[in-house]
Protein backbone atom coordinates (compact mmCIF):
# COMPACT_ATOMS: atom_id res chain seq x y z
CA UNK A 1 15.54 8.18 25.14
CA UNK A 2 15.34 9.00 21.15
CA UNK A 3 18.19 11.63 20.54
CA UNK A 4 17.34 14.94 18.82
CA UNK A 5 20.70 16.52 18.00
CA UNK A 6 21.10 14.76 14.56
CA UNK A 7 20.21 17.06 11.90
CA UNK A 8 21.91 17.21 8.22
CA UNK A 9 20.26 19.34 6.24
CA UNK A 10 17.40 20.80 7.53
CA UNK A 11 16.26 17.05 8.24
CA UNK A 12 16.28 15.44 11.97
CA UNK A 13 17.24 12.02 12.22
CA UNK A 14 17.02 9.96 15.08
CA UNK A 15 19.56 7.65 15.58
CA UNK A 16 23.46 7.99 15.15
CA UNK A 17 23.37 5.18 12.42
CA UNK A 18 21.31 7.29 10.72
CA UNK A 19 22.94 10.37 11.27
CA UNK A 20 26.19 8.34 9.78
CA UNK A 21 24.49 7.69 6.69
CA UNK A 22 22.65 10.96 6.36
CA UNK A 23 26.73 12.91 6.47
CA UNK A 24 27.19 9.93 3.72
CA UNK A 25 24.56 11.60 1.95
CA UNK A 26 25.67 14.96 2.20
CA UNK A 27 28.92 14.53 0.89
CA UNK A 28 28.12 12.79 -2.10
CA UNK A 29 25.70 16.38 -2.66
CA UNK A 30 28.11 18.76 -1.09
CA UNK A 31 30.63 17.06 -4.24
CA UNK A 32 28.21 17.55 -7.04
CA UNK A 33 27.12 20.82 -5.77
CA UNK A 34 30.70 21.75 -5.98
CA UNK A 35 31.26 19.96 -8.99
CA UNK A 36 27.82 21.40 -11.06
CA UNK A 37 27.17 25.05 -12.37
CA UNK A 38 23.73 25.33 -10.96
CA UNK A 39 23.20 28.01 -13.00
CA UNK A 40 23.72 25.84 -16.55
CA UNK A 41 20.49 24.26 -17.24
CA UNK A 42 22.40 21.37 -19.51
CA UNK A 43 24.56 20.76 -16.55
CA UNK A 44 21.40 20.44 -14.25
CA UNK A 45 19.77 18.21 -16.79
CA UNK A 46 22.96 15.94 -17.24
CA UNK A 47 22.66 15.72 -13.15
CA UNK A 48 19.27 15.10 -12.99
CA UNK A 49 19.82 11.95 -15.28
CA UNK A 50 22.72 10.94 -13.83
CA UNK A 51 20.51 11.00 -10.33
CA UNK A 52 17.48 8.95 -11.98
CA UNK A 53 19.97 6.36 -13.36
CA UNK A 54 21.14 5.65 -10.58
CA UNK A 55 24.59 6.60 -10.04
CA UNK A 56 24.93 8.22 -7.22
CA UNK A 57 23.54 5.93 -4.27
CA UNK A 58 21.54 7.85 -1.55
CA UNK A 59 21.17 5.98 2.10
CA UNK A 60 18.71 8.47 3.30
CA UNK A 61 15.70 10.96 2.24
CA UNK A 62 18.34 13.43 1.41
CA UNK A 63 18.77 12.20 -1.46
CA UNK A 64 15.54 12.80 -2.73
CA UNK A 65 15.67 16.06 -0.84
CA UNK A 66 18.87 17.00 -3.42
CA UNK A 67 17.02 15.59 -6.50
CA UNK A 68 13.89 17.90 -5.84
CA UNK A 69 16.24 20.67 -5.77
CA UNK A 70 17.82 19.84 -9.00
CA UNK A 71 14.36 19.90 -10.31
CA UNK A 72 12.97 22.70 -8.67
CA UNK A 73 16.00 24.58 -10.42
CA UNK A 74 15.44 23.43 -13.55
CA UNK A 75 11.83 24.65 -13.21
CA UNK A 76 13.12 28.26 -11.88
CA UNK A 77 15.31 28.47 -14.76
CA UNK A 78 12.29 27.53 -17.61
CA UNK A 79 10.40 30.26 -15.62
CA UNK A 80 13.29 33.07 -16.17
CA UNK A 81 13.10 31.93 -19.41
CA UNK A 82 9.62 32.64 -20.03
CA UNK A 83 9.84 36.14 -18.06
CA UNK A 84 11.59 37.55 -21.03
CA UNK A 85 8.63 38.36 -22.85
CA UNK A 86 8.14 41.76 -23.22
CA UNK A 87 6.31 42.94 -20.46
CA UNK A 88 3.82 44.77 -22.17
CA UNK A 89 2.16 42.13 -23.82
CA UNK A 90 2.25 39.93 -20.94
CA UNK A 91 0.05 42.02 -19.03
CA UNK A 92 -2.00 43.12 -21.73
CA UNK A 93 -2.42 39.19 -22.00
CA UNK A 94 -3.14 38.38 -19.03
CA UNK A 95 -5.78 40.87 -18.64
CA UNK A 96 -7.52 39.28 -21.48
CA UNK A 97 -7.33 36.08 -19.94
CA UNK A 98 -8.30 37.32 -16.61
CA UNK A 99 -11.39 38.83 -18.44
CA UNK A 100 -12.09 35.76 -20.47
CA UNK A 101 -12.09 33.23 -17.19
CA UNK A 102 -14.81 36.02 -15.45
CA UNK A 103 -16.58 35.85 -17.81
CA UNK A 104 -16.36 31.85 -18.67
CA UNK A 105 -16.90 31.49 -15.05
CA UNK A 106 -19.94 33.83 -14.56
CA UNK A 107 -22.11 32.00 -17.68
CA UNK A 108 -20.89 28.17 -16.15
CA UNK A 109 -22.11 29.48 -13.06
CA UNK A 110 -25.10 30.95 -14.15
CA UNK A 111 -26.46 28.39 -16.51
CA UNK A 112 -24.61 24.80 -15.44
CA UNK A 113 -23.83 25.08 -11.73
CA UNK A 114 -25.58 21.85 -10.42
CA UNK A 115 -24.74 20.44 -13.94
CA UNK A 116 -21.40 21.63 -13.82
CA UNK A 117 -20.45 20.14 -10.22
CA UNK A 118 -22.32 16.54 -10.56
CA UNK A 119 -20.02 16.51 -13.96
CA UNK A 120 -17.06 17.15 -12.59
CA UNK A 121 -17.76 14.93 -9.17
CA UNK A 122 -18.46 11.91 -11.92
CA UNK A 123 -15.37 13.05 -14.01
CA UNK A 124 -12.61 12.68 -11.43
CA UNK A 125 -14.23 9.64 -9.46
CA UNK A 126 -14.07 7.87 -13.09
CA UNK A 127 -11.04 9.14 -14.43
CA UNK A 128 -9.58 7.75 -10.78
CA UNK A 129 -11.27 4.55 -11.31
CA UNK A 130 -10.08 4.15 -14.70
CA UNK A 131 -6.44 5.40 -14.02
CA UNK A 132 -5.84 2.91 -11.25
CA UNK A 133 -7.47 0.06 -12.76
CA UNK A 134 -4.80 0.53 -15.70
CA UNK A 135 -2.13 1.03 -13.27
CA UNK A 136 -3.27 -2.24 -11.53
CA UNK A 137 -3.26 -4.14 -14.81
CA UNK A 138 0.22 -2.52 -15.87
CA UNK A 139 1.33 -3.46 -12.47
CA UNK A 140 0.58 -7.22 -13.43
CA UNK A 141 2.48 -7.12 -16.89
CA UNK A 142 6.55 -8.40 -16.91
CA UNK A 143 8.57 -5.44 -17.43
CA UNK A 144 10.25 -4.48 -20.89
CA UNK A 145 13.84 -5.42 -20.74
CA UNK A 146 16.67 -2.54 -21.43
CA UNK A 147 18.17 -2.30 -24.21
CA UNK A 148 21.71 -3.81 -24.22
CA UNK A 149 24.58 -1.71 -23.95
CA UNK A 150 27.97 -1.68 -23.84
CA UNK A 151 29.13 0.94 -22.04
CA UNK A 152 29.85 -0.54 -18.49
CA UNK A 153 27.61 0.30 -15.60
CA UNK A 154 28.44 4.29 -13.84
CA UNK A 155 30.23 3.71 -10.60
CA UNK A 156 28.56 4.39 -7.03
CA UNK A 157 29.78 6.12 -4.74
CA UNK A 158 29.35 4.18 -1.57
CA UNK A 159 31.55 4.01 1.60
CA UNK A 160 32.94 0.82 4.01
CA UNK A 161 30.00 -0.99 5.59
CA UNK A 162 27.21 0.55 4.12
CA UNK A 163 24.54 -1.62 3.52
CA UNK A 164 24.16 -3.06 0.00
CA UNK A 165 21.34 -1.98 -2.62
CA UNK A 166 18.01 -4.21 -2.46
CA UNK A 167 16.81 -5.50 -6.03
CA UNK A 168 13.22 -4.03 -6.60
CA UNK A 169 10.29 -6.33 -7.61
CA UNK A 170 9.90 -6.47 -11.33
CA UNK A 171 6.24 -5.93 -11.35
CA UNK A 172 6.95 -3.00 -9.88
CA UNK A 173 9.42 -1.31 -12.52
CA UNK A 174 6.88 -0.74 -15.23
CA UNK A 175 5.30 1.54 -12.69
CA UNK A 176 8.10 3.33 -11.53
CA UNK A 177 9.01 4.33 -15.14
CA UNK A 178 6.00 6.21 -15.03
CA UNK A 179 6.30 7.93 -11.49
CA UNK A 180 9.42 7.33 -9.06
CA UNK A 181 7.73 8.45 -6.27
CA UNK A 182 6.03 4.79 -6.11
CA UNK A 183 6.77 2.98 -3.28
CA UNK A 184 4.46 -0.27 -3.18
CA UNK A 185 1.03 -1.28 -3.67
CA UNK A 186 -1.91 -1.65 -1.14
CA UNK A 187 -4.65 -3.84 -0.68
CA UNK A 188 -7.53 -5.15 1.01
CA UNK A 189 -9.35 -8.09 -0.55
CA UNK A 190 -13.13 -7.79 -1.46
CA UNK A 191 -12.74 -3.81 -0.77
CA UNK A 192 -11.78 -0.45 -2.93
CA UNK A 193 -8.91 -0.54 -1.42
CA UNK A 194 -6.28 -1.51 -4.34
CA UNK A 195 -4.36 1.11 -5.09
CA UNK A 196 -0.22 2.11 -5.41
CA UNK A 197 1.38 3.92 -2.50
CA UNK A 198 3.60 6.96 -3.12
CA UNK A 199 6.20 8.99 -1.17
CA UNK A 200 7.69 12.37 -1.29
CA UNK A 201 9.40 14.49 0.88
CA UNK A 202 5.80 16.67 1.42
CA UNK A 203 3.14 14.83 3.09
CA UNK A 204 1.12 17.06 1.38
CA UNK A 205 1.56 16.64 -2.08
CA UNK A 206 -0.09 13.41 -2.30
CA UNK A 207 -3.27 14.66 -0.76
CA UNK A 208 -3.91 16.66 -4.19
CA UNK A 209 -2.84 14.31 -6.89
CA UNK A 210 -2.24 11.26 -8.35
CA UNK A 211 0.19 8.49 -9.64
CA UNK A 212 0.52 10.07 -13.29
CA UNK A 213 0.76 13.56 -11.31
CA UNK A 214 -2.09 15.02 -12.25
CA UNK A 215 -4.32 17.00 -9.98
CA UNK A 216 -6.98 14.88 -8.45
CA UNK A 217 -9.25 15.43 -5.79
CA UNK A 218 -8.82 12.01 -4.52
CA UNK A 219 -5.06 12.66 -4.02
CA UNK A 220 -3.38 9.22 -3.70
CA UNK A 221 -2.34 6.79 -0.78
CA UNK A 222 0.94 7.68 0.11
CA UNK A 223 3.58 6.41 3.15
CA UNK A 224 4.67 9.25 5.92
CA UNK A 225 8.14 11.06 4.82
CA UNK A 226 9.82 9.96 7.93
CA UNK A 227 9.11 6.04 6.85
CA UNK A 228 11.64 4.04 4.94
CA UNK A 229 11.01 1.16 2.97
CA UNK A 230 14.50 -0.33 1.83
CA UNK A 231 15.44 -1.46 5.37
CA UNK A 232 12.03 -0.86 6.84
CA UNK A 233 10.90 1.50 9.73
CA UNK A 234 9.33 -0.40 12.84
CA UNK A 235 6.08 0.83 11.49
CA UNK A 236 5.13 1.56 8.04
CA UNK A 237 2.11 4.60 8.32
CA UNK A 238 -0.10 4.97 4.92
CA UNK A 239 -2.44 7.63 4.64
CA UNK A 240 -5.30 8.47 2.51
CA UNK A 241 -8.46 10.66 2.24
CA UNK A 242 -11.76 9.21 3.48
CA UNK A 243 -14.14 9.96 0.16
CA UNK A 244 -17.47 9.79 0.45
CA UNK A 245 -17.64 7.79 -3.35
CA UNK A 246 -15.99 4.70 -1.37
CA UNK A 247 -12.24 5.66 -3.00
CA UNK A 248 -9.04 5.70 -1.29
CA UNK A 249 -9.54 5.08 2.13
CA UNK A 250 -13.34 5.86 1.94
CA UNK A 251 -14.61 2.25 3.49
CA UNK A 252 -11.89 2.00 6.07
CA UNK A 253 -14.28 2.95 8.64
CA UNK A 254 -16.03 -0.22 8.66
CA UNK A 255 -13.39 -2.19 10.46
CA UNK A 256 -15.22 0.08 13.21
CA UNK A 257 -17.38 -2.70 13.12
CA UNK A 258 -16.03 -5.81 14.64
CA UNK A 259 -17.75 -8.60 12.27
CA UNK A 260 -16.05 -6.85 8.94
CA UNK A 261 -13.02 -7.32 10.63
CA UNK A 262 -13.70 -10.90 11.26
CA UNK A 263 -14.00 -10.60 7.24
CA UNK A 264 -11.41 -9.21 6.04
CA UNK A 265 -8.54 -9.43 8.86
CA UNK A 266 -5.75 -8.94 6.64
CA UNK A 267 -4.12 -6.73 4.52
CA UNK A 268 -1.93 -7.06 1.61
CA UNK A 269 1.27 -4.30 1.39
CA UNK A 270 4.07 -4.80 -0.94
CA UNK A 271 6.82 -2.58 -0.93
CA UNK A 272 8.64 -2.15 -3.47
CA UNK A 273 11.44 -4.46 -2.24
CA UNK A 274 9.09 -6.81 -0.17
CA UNK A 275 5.48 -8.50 -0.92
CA UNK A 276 3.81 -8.96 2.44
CA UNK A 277 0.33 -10.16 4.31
CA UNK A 278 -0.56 -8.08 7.42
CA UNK A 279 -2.82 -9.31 10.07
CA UNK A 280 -5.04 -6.56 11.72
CA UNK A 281 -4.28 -5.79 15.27
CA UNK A 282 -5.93 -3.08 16.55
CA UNK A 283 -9.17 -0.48 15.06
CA UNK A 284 -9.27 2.82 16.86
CA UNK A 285 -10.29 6.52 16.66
CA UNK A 286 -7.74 9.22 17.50
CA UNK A 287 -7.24 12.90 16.26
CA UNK A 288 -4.14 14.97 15.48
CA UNK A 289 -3.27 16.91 18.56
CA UNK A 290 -1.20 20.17 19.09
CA UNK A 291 2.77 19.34 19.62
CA UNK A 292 2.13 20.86 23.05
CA UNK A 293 0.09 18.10 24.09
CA UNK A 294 1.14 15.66 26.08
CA UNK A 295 -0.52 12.16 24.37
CA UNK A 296 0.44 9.42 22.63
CA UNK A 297 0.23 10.26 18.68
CA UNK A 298 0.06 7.22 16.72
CA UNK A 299 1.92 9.17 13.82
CA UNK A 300 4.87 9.69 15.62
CA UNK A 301 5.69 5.76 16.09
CA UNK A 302 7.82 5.12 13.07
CA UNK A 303 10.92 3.08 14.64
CA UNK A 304 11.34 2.11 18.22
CA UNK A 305 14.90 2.60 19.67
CA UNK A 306 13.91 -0.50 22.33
CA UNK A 307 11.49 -2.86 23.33
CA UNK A 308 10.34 -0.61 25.90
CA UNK A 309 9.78 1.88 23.64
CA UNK A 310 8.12 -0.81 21.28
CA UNK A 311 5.86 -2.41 24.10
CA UNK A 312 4.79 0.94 25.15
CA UNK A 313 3.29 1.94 21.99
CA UNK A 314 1.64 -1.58 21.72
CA UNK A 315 -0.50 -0.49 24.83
CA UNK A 316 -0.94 2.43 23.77
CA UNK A 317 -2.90 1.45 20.86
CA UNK A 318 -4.01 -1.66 22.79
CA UNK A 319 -6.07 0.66 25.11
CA UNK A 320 -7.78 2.89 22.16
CA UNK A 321 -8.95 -0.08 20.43
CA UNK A 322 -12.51 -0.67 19.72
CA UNK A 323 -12.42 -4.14 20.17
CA UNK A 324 -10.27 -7.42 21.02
CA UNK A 325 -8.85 -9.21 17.93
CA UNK A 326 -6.71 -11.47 20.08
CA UNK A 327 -3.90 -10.59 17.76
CA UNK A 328 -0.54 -9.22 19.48
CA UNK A 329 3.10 -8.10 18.60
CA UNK A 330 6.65 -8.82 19.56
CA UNK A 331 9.34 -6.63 19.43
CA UNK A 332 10.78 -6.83 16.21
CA UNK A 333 8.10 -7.25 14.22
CA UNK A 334 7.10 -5.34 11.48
CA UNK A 335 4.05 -2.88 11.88
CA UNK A 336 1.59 -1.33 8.95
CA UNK A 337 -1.10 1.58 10.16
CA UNK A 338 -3.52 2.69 7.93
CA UNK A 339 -4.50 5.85 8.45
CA UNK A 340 -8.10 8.08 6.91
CA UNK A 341 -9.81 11.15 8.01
CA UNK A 342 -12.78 10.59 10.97
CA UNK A 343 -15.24 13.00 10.65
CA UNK A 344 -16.64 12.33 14.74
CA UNK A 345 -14.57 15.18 15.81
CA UNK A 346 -11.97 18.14 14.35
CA UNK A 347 -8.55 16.93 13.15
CA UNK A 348 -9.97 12.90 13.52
CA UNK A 349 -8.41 9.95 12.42
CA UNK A 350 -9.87 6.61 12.32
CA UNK A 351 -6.65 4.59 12.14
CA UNK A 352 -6.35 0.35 11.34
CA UNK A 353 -2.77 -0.98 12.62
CA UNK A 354 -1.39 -4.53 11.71
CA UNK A 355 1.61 -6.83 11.87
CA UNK A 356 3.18 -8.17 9.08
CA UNK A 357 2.85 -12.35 9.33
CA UNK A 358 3.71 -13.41 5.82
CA UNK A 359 6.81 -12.93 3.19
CA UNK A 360 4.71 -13.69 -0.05
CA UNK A 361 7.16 -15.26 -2.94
């Protein structure tokens, strides 16, 4: 039976491994907290670099967690900067605005407003098509080197028997100077589907915006929070909108049909420690049900804690599937659920689950 007394942080972990490295975690922040005026935005920003270089290594999402908060103070403390305007003029400007946009908004919606929506429907489906077909050919360049230095390499605070760092994929580290949220790249050949995957601690973030972090209707594929990637979770869950225009997730629906999948029965992941293929396993429609309900919820399998555990969930999804691809799991293999909005009922999902079978080089 999965624990549930491990929490560090407002987080719940699951395992006491876990919980080990998450009190790992904690004191490295509890130190720097201690150690940082939080209040002295040069000290912040010194942090904040030292965090993105590097030095400090993190076992568990709490680390991200702690560099969030660095930046979410650093944003709190441009705000209180800007608040000292005088007041006066900041309403009086704001009223202008507010009257400007009224009226801006009234004449667009007077004069343009089929115009103005088929524009804007065309801008961000292009701008999205554009943006990741750069990213994908970025993705495919070698990475500039560093510079050289001299200075010798900030020490990392680790302790006995933690598990050592994993060297990340160098077609991967152009990307991740541009967002370090990027966790690995999807896709699907002959298919939309060809596009980075990102992770943050909000599962809804990604759902509004993109790899450059830019607003963007189309949001961005993205893994669950609870997932891990380094030293993998049992199952590896993606999500991404269903849009009508085909992007994201848009044409994952039509492994409902049982000859695409006989077309395209595998799916390409790499992480940004791993390149991997992934044979499809099961196609099936669920729905996100109240926590009161008593069901199996595909989005809650992210590790098993034992091959009972681990069978169970196999037929589980075994039984929802839409069809028989013959293709099974073992316990300890590695799992990789794609998961899109279905639009057959409230709150459905129309969910693809695979296994990985191949290591690429």
């Amino acid at each position: 039976m999965v624990q549930t007394g491990y929490r560090v942080e407002g987080r719940q972990f699951r395992t006491k491994s876990d919980y080990a490295q998450a009190l790992h975690d904690k004191k490295i922040i509890d130190r720097l907290r201690a150690e940082t005026d939080l209040k002295d935005r040069r000290q912040l920003e010194k942090l904040k670099h030292d965090l993105q270089g590097g030095r400090y290594r993190f076992l568990t999402l709490l680390g991200q967690d702690f560099q969030e908060e660095i930046d979410r103070r650093l944003e709190q403390l441009a705000g209180n900067r800007r608040k000292n305007l005088d007041a006066d003029v900041a309403r009086e400007l704001k009223k202008r605005e507010k009257r400007r946009k009224m009226l801006i908004a009234f004449c667009l919606a007077a004069a343009f407003g089929c115009m103005a929506y088929l524009g804007c429907y065309s801008y961000f489906n292009k701008r999205t098509a554009d943006t990741y077909q750069s990213l994908s050919e970025l993705k495919g360049r070698a990475a500039a080197e560093d510079p050289p230095s001299s200075a010798e390499a900030a020490p990392r605070y680790t302790l006995d028997g933690e598990r050592p760092p994993r060297e990340i994929l160098d077609e991967f580290k152009n990307l991740l100077n541009i967002n370090q949220k990027l966790i690995g790249w999807v896709k699907i050949d002959d298919t939309n589907i060809d596009y980075p995957v990102m992770q943050t601690d909000d599962n809804e973030y990604y759902l509004t915006h993109n790899l450059n972090q830019e607003y963007d209707k189309n949001g961005s594929i993205f893994l669950d929070k609870d997932c891990e990637i380094e030293y993998p979770s049992t199952n590896l869950i993606l999500y991404g909108h269903h849009m009508r225009s085909g992007q994201m997730f848009g044409g994952l629906d039509r492994y409902e049909d049982e000859s695409y999948w006989k077309e395209h029965p595998y799916i390409q992941f790499d992480t940004l420690y791993d390149k991997g293929i992934w044979q499809v396993m099961y196609v099936f429609r669920s729905r996100v049900y109240r926590q009161e309900e008593i069901v199996f919820k595909y989005y809650q399998f992210i590790d098993a804690n034992s091959e009972q555990e681990f069978y169970s969930n196999m037929k589980e999804m075994e039984a929802l599937s839409l069809y028989d691809t013959g293709v099974t799991a073992e316990y300890g293999d590695r799992l990789l659920t794609l998961s899109t909005c279905d639009y057959e009922e409230d709150n459905g999902r129309f969910v693809v689950v695979a296994k990985k079978v191949e290591t690429k080089e």
